[in-house]
N, C-alpha and C. Protein backbone atom coordinates (compact mmCIF):
# COMPACT_ATOMS: atom_id res chain seq x y z
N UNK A 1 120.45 79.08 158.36
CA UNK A 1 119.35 79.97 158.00
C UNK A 1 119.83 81.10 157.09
N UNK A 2 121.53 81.74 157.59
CA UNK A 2 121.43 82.55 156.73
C UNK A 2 122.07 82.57 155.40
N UNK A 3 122.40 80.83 154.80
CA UNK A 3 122.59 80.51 154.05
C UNK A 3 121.31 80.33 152.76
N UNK A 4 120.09 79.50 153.72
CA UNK A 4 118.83 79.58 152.68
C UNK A 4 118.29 81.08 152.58
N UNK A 5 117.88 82.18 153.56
CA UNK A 5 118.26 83.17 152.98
C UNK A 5 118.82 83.61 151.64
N UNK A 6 120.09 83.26 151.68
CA UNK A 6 120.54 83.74 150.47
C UNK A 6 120.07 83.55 148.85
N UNK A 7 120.64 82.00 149.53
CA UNK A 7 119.26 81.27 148.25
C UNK A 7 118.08 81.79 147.66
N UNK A 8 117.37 81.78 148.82
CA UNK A 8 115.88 82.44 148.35
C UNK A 8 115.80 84.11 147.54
N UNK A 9 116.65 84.88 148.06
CA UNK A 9 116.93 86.22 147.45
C UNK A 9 117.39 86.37 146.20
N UNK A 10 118.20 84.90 146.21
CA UNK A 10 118.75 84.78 144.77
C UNK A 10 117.78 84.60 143.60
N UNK A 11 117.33 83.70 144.42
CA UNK A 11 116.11 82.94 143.30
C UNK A 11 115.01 84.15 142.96
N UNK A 12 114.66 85.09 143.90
CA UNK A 12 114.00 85.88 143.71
C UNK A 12 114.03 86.89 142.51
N UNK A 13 115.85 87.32 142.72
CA UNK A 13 115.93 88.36 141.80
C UNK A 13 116.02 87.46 140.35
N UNK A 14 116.31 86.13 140.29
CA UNK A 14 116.65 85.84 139.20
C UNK A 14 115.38 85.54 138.33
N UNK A 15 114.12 85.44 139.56
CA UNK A 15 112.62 85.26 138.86
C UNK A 15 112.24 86.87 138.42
N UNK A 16 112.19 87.77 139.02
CA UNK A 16 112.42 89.15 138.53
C UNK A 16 112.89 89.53 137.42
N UNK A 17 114.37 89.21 137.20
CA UNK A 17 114.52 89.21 135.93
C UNK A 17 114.47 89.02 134.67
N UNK A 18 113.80 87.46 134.86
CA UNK A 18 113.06 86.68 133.80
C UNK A 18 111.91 87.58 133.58
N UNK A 19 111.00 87.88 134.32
CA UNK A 19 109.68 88.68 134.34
C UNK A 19 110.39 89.53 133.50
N UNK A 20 110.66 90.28 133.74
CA UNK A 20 111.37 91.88 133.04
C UNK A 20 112.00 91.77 131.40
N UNK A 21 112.05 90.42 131.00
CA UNK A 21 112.92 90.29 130.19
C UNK A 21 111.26 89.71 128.67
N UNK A 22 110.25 89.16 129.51
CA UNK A 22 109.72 88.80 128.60
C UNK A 22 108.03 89.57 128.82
N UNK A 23 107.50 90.38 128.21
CA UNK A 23 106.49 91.11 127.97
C UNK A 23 105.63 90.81 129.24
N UNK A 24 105.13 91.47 130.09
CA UNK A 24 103.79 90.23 131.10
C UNK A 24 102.99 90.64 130.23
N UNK A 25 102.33 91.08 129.09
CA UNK A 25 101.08 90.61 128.71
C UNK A 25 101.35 91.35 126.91
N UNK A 26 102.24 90.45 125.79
CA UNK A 26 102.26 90.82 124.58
C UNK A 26 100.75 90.41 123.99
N UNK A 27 100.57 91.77 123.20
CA UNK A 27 99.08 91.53 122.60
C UNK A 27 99.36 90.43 121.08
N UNK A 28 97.81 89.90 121.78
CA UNK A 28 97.58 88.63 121.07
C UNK A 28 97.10 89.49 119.43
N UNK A 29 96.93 89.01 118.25
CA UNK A 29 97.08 89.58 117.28
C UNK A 29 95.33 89.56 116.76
N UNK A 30 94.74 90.23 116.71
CA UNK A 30 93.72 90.45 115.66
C UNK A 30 92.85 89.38 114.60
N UNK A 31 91.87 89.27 114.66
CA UNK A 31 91.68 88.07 113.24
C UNK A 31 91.94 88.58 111.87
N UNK A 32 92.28 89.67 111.54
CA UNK A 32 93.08 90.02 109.89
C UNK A 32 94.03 91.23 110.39
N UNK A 33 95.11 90.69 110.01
CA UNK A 33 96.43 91.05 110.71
C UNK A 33 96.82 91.05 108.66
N UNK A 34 98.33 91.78 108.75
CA UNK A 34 98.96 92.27 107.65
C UNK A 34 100.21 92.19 108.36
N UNK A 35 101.50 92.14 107.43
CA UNK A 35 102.86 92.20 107.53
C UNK A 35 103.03 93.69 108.59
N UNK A 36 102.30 95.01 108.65
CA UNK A 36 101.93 96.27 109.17
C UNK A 36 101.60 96.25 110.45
N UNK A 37 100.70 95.21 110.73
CA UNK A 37 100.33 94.96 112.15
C UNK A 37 98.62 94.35 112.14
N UNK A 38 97.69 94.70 112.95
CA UNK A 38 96.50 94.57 112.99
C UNK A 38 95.89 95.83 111.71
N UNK A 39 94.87 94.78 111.08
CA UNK A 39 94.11 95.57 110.32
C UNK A 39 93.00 96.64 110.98
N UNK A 40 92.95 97.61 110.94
CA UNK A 40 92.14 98.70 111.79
C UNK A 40 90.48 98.77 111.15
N UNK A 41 90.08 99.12 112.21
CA UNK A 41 88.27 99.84 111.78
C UNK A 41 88.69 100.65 110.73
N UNK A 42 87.71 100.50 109.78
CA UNK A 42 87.96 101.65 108.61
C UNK A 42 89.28 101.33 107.35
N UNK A 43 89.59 100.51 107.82
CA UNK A 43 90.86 100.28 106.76
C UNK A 43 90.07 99.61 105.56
N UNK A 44 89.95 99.58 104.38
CA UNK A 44 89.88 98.94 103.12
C UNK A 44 90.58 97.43 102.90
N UNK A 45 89.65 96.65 102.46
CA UNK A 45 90.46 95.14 102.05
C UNK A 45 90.08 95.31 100.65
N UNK A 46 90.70 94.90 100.06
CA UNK A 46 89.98 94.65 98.60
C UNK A 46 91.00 93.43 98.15
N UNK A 47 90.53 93.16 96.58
CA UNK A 47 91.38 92.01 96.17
C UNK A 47 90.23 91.99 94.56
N UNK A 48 91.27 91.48 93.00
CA UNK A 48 91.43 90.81 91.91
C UNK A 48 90.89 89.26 91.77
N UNK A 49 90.76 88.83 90.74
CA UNK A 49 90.71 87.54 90.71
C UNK A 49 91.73 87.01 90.67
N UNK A 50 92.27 86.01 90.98
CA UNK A 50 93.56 85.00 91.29
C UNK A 50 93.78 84.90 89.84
N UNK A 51 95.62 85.47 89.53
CA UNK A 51 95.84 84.94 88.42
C UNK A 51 95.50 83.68 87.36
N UNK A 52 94.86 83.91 86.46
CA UNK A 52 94.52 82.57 85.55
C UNK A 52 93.79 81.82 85.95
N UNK A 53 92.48 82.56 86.61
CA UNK A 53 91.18 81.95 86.72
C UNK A 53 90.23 83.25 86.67
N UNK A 54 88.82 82.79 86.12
CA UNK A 54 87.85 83.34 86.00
C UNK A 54 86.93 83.44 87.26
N UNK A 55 86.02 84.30 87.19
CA UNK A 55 84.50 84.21 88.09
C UNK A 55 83.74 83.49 86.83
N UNK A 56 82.84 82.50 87.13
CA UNK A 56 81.62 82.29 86.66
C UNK A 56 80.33 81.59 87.30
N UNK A 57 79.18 82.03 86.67
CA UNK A 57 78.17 81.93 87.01
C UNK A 57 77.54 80.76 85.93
N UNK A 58 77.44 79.78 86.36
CA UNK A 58 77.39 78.74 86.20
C UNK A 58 75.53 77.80 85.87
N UNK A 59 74.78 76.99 84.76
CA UNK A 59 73.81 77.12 84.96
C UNK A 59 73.29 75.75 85.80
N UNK A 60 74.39 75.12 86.21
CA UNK A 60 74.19 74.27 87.16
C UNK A 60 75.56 74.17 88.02
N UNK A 61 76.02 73.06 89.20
CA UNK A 61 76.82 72.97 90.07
C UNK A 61 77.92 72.31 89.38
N UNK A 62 77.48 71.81 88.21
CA UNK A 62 78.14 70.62 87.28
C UNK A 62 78.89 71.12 86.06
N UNK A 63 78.04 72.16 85.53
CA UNK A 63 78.47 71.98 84.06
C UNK A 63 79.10 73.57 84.07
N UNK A 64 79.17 73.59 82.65
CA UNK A 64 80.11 74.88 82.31
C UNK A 64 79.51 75.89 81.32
N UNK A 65 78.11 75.77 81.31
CA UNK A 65 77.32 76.85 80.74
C UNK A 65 76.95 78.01 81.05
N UNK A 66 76.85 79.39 80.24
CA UNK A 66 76.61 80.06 81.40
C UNK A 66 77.34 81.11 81.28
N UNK A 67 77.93 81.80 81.96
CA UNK A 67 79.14 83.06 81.76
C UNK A 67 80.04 83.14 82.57
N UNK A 68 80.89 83.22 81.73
CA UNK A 68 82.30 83.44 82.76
C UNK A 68 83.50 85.08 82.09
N UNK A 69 83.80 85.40 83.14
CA UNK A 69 84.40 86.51 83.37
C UNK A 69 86.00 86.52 84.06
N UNK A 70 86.91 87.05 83.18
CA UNK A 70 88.05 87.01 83.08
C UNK A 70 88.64 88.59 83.91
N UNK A 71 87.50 89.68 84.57
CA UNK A 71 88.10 90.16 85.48
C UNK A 71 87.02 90.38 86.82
N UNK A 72 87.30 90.30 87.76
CA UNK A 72 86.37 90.84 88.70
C UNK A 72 87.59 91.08 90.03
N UNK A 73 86.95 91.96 91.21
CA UNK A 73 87.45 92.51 91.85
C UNK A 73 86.47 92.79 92.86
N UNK A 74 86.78 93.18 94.59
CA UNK A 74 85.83 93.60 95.49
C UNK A 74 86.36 94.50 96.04
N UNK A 75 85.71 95.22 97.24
CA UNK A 75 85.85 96.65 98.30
C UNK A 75 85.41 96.64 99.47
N UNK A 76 86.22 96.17 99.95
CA UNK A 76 85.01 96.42 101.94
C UNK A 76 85.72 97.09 102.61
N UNK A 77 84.78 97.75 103.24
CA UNK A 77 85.37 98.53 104.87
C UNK A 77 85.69 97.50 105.99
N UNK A 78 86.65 97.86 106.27
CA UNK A 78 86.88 96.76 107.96
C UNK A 78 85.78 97.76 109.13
N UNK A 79 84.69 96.96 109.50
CA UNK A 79 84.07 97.72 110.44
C UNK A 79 84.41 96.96 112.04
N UNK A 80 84.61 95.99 112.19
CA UNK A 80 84.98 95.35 113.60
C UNK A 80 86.39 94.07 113.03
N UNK A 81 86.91 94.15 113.96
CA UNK A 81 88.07 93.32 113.91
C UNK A 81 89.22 92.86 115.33
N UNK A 82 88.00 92.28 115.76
CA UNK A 82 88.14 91.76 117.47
C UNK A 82 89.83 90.84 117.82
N UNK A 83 90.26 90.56 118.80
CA UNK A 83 91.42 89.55 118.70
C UNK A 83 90.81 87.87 118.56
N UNK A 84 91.82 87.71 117.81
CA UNK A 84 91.60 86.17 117.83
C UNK A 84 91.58 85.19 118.51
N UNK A 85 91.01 83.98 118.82
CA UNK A 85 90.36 83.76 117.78
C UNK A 85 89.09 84.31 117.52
N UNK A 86 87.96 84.81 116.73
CA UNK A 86 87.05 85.31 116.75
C UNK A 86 86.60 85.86 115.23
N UNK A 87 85.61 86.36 115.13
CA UNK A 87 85.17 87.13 113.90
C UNK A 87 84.80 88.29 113.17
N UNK A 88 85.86 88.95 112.54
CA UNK A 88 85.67 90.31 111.48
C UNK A 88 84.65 90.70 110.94
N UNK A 89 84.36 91.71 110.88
CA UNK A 89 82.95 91.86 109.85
C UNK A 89 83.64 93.02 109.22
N UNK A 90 83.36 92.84 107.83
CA UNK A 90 83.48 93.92 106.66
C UNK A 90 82.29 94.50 106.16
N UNK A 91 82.29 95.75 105.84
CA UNK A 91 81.06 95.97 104.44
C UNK A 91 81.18 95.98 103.08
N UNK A 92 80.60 95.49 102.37
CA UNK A 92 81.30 95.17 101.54
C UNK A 92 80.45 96.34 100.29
N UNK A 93 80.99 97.07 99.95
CA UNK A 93 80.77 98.71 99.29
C UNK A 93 81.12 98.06 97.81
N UNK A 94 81.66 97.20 97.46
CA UNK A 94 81.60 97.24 95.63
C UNK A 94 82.63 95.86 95.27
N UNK A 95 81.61 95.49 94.14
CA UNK A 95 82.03 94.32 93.65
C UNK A 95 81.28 94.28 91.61
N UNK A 96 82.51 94.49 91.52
CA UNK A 96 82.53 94.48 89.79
C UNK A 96 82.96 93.00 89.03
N UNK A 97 82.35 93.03 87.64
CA UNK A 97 82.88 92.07 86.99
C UNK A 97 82.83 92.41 85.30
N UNK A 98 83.44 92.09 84.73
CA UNK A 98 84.06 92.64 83.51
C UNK A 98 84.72 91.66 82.51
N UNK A 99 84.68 92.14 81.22
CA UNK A 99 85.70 90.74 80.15
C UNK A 99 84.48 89.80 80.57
N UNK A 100 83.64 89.37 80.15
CA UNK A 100 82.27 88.49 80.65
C UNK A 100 81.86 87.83 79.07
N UNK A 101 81.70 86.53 78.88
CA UNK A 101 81.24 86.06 77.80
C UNK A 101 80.32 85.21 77.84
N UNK A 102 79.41 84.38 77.13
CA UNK A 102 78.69 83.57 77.22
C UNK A 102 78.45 82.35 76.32
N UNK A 103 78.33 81.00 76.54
CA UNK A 103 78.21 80.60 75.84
C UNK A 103 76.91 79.83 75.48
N UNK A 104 76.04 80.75 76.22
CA UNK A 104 74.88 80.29 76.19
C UNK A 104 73.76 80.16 74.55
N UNK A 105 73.73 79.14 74.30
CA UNK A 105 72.67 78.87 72.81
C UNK A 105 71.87 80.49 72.87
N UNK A 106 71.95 81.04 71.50
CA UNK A 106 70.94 82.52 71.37
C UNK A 106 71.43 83.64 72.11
N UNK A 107 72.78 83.35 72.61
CA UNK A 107 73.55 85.08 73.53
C UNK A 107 74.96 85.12 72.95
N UNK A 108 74.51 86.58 72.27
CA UNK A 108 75.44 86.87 71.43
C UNK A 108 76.83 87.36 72.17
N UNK A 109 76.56 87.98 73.76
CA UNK A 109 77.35 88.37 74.08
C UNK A 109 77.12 88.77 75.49
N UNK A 110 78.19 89.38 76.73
CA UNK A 110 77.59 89.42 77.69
C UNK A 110 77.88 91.63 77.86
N UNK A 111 76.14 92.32 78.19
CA UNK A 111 76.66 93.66 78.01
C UNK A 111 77.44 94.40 79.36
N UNK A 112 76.35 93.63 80.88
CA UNK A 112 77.41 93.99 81.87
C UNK A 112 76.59 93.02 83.16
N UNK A 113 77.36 92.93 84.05
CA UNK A 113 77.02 92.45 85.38
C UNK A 113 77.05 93.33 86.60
N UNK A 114 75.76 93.19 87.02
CA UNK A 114 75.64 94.65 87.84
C UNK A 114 75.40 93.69 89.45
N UNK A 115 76.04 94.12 90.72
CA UNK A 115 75.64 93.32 91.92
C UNK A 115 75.00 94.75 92.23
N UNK A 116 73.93 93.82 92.81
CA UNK A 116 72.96 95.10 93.32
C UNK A 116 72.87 94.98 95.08
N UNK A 117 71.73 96.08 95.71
CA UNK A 117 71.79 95.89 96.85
C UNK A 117 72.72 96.13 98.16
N UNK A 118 74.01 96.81 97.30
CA UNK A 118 75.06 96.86 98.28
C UNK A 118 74.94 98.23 99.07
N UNK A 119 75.28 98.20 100.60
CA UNK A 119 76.75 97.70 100.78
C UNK A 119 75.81 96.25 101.12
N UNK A 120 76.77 94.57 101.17
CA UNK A 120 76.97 93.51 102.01
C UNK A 120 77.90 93.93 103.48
N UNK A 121 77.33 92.55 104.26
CA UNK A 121 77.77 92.29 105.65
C UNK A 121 78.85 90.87 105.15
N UNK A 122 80.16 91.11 105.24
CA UNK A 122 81.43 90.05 104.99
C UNK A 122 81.79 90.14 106.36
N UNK A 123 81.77 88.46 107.00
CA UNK A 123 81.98 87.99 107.77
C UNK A 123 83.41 87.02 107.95
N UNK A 124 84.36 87.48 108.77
CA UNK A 124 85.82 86.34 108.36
C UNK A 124 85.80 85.82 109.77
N UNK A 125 85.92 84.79 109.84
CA UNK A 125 86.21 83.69 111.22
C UNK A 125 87.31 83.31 111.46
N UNK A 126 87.95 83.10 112.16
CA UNK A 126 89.19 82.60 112.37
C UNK A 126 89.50 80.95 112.09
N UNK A 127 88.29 80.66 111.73
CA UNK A 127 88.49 79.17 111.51
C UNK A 127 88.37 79.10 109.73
N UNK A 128 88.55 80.53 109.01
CA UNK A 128 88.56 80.39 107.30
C UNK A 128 87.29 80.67 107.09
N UNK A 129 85.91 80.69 107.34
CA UNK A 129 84.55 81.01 107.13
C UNK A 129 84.75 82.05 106.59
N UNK A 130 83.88 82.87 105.69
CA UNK A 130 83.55 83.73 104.83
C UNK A 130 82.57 83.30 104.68
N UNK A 131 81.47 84.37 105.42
CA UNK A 131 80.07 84.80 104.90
C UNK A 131 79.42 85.92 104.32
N UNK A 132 78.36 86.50 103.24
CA UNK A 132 78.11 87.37 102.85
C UNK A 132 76.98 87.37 103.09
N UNK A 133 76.05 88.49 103.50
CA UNK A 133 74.88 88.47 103.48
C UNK A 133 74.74 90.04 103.46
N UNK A 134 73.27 89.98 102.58
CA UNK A 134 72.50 91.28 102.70
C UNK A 134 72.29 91.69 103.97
N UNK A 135 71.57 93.51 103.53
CA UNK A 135 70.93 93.69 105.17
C UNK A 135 69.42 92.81 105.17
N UNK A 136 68.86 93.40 106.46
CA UNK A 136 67.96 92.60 106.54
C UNK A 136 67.10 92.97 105.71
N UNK A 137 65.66 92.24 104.91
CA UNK A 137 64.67 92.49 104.66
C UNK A 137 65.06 92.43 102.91
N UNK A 138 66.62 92.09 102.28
CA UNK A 138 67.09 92.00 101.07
C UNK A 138 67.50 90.72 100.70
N UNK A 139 67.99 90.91 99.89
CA UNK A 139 68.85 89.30 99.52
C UNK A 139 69.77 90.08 98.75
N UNK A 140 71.18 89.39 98.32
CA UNK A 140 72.29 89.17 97.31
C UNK A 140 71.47 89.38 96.28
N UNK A 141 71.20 90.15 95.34
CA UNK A 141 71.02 90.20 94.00
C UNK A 141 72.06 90.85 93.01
N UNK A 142 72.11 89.97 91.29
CA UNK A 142 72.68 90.33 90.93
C UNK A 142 71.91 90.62 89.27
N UNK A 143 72.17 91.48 88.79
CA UNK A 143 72.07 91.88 87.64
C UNK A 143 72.75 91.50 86.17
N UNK A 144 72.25 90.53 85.06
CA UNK A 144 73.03 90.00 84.00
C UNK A 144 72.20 90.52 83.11
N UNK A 145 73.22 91.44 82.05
CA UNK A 145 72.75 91.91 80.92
C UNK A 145 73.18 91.34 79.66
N UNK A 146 72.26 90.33 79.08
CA UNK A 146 73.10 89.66 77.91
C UNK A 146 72.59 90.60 76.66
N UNK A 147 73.47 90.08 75.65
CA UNK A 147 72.57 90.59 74.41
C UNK A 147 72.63 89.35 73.40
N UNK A 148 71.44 89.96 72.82
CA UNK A 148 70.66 88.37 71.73
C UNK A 148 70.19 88.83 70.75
N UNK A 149 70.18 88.08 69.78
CA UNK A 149 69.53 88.41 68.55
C UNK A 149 68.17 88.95 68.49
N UNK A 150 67.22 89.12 69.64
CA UNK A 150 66.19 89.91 70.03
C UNK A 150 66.30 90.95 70.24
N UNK A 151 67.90 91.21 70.99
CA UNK A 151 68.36 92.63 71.64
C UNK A 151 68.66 91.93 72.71
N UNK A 152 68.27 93.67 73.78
CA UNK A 152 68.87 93.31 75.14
C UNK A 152 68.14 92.46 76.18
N UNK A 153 68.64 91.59 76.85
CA UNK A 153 67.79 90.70 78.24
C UNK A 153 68.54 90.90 79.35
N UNK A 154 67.80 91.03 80.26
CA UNK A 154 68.39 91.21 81.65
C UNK A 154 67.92 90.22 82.67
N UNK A 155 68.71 89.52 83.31
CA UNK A 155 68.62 88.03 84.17
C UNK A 155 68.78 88.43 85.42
N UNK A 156 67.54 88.96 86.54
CA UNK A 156 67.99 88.99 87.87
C UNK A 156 68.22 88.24 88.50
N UNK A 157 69.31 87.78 89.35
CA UNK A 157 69.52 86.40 90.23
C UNK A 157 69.42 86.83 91.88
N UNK A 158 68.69 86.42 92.48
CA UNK A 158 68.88 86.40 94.42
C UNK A 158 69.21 85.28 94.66
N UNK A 159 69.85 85.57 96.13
CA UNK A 159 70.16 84.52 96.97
C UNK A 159 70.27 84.51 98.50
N UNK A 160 70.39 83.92 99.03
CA UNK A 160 70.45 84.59 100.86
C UNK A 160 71.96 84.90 101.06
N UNK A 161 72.96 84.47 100.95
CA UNK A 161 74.02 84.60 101.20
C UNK A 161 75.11 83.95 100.58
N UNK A 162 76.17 84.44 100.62
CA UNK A 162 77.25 83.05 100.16
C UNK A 162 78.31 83.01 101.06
N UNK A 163 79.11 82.00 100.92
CA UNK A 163 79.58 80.75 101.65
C UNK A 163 81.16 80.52 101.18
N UNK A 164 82.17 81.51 101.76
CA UNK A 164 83.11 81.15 101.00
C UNK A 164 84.70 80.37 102.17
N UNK A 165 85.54 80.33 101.95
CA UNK A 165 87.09 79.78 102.48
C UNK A 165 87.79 80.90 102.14
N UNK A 166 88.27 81.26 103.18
CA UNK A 166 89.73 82.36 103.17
C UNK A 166 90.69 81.35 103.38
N UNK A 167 92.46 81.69 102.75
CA UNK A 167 93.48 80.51 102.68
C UNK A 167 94.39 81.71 103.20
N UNK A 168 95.38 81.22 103.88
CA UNK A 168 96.51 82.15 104.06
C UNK A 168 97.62 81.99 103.29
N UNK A 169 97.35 80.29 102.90
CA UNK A 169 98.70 80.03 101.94
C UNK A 169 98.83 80.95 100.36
N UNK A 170 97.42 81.38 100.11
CA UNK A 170 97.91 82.11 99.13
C UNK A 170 97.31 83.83 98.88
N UNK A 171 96.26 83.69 100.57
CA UNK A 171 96.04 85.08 101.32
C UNK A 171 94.62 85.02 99.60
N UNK A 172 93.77 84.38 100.14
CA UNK A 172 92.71 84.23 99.13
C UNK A 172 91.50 83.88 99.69
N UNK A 173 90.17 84.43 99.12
CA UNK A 173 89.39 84.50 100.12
C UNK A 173 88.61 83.46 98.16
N UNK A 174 87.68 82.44 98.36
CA UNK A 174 87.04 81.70 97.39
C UNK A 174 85.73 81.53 97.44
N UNK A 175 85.08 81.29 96.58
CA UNK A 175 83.24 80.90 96.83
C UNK A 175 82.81 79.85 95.30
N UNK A 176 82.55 78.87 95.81
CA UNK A 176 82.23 77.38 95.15
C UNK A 176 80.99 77.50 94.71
N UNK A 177 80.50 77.54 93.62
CA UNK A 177 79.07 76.83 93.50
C UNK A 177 78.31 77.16 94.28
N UNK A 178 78.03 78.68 94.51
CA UNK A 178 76.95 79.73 95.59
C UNK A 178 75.65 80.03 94.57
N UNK A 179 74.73 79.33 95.10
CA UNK A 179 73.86 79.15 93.86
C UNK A 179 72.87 80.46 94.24
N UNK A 180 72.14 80.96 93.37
CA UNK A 180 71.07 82.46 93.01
C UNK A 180 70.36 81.02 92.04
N UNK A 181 68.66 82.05 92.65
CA UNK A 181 67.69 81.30 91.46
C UNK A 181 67.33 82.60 90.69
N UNK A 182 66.69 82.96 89.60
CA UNK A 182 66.49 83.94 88.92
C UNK A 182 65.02 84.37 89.28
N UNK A 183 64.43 85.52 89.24
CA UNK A 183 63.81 86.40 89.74
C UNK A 183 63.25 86.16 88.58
N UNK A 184 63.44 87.38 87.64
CA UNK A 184 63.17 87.92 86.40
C UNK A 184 64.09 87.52 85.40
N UNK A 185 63.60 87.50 83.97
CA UNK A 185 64.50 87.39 82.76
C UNK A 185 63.68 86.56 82.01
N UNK A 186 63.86 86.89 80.75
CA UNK A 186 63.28 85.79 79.81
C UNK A 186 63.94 84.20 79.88
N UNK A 187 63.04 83.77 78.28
CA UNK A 187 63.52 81.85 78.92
C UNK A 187 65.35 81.82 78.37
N UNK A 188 65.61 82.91 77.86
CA UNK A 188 67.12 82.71 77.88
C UNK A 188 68.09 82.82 79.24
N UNK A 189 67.22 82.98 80.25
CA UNK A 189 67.91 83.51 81.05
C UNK A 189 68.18 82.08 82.01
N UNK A 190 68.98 81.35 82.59
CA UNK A 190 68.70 79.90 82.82
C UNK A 190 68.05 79.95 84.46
N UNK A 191 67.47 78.92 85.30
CA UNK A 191 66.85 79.13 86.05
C UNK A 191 67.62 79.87 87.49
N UNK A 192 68.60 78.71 87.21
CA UNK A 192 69.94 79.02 88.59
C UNK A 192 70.84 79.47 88.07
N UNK A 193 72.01 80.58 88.73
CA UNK A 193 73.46 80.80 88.53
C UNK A 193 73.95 80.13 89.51
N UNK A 194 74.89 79.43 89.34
CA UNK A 194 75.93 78.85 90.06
C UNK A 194 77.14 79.82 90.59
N UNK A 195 77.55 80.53 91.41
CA UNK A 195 78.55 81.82 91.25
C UNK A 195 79.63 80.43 91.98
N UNK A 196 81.07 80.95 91.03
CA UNK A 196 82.32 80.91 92.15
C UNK A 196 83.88 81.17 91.03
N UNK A 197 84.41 81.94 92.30
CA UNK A 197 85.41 82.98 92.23
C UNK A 197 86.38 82.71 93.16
N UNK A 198 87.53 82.58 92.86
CA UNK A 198 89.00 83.14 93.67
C UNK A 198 89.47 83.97 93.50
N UNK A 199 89.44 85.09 94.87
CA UNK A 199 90.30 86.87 94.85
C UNK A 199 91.44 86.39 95.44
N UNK A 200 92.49 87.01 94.89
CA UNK A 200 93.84 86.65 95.63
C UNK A 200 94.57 87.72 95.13
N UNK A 201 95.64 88.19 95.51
CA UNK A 201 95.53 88.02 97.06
C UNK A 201 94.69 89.02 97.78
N UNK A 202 94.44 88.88 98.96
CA UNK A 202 93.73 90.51 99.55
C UNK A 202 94.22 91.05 100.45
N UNK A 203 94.87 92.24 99.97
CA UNK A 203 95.21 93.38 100.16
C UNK A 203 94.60 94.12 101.18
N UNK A 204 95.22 94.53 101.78
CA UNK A 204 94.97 96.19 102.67
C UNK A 204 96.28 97.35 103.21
N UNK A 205 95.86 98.19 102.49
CA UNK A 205 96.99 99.07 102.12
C UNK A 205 99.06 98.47 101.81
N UNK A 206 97.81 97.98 100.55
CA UNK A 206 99.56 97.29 99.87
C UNK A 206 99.65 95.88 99.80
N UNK A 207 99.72 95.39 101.80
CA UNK A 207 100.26 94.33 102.36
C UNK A 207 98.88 93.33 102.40
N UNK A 208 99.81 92.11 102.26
CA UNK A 208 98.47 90.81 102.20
C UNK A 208 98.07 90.68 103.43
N UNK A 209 96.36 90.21 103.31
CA UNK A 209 95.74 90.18 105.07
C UNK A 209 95.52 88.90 105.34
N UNK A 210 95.91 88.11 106.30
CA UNK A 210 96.14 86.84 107.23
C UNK A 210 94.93 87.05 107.74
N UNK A 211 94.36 85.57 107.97
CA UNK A 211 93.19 85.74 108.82
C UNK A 211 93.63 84.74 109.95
N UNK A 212 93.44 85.52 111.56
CA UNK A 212 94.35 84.49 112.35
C UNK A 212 93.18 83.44 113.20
């Protein structure tokens, strides 16, 4: 007896020590995490277009008419950012586009692209989802100011939302062929924009953000 005794005391302290040696409860990491740690409420994400590609707005899913833009860039607030797996929500406070041309028959040129309606609700999932949506009672609209041998035209486009893939391999958030029908604009203005864009990488303070 007072041999298993011993045993058992042994085994005890040696389970004790194991305990002691490895965290009882290391926190699980965030769904947009950075080299820094967890991305916080209030922290800024932003992000560029991916070297050596454009944004364009497209006048079908197919073709290559239409305008394309050689800089654009975004801005959101991190407003929730739960542990993973689960889903982030950003606001998304500003989204520019710039260097914009057209090669549309009768447009001489493109004067600016205005996104209206903001802030957006940016949604990140842990499974890569990226959603955008207005608040309620709006839509995604965007503002295209071409100019033409008439002068100036302006092309409003809505949409309900768009639909994009976050990648970690190159920390890039993308949106394919997110189609807007046009509101307003003359017949130069084509019926649908096709939008899609790669931001890479995205940033928050400095360091690239992982979506886990």
């Amino acid at each position: 007896m007072r041999t298993r005794s011993l045993i058992a005391a042994a085994g005890t302290v040696a389970a004790l020590s194991l305990t002691a040696a490895v965290p009882a409860s290391a926190a699980d990491p965030a769904v947009l995490t950075t080299a820094n740690g967890d991305v916080a409420v209030g922290d800024v994400v932003q992000a560029s277009l991916a070297t050596g590609t454009n944004a364009t707005f497209y006048s079908s899913a197919t073709g290559t008419s239409g305008v394309s833009c050689t800089s654009s860039s975004f801005s959101a607030t991190v407003t929730s950012n739960p542990t993973a797996p689960g889903t982030a929500t950003e606001s998304l406070t500003a989204q520019t586009f710039s260097n914009c041309t057209s090669n549309v028959l009768g447009v001489l040129g493109v004067t600016s692209i205005t996104v209206n309606n903001l802030p957006y609700t940016a949604s990140l999932s842990s499974d890569d989802t990226v959603t955008v949506t207005a608040a309620a009672g709006s839509n995604i609209r965007t503002t295209v100011v071409l100019r033409t041998l008439l002068g100036s035209v302006s092309c409003v486009y809505e949409g309900g939302s768009l639909s994009g893939t976050a990648d970690d391999a190159d920390n890039s958030i993308a949106f394919t062929n997110q189609q807007f029908t046009k509101v307003s604009g003359s017949s130069l203005c084509f019926a649908n924009a096709f939008f899609s864009a790669k931001y890479a990488p995205v940033t928050s303070g400095g360091a690239a953000v992982v979506v886990n």
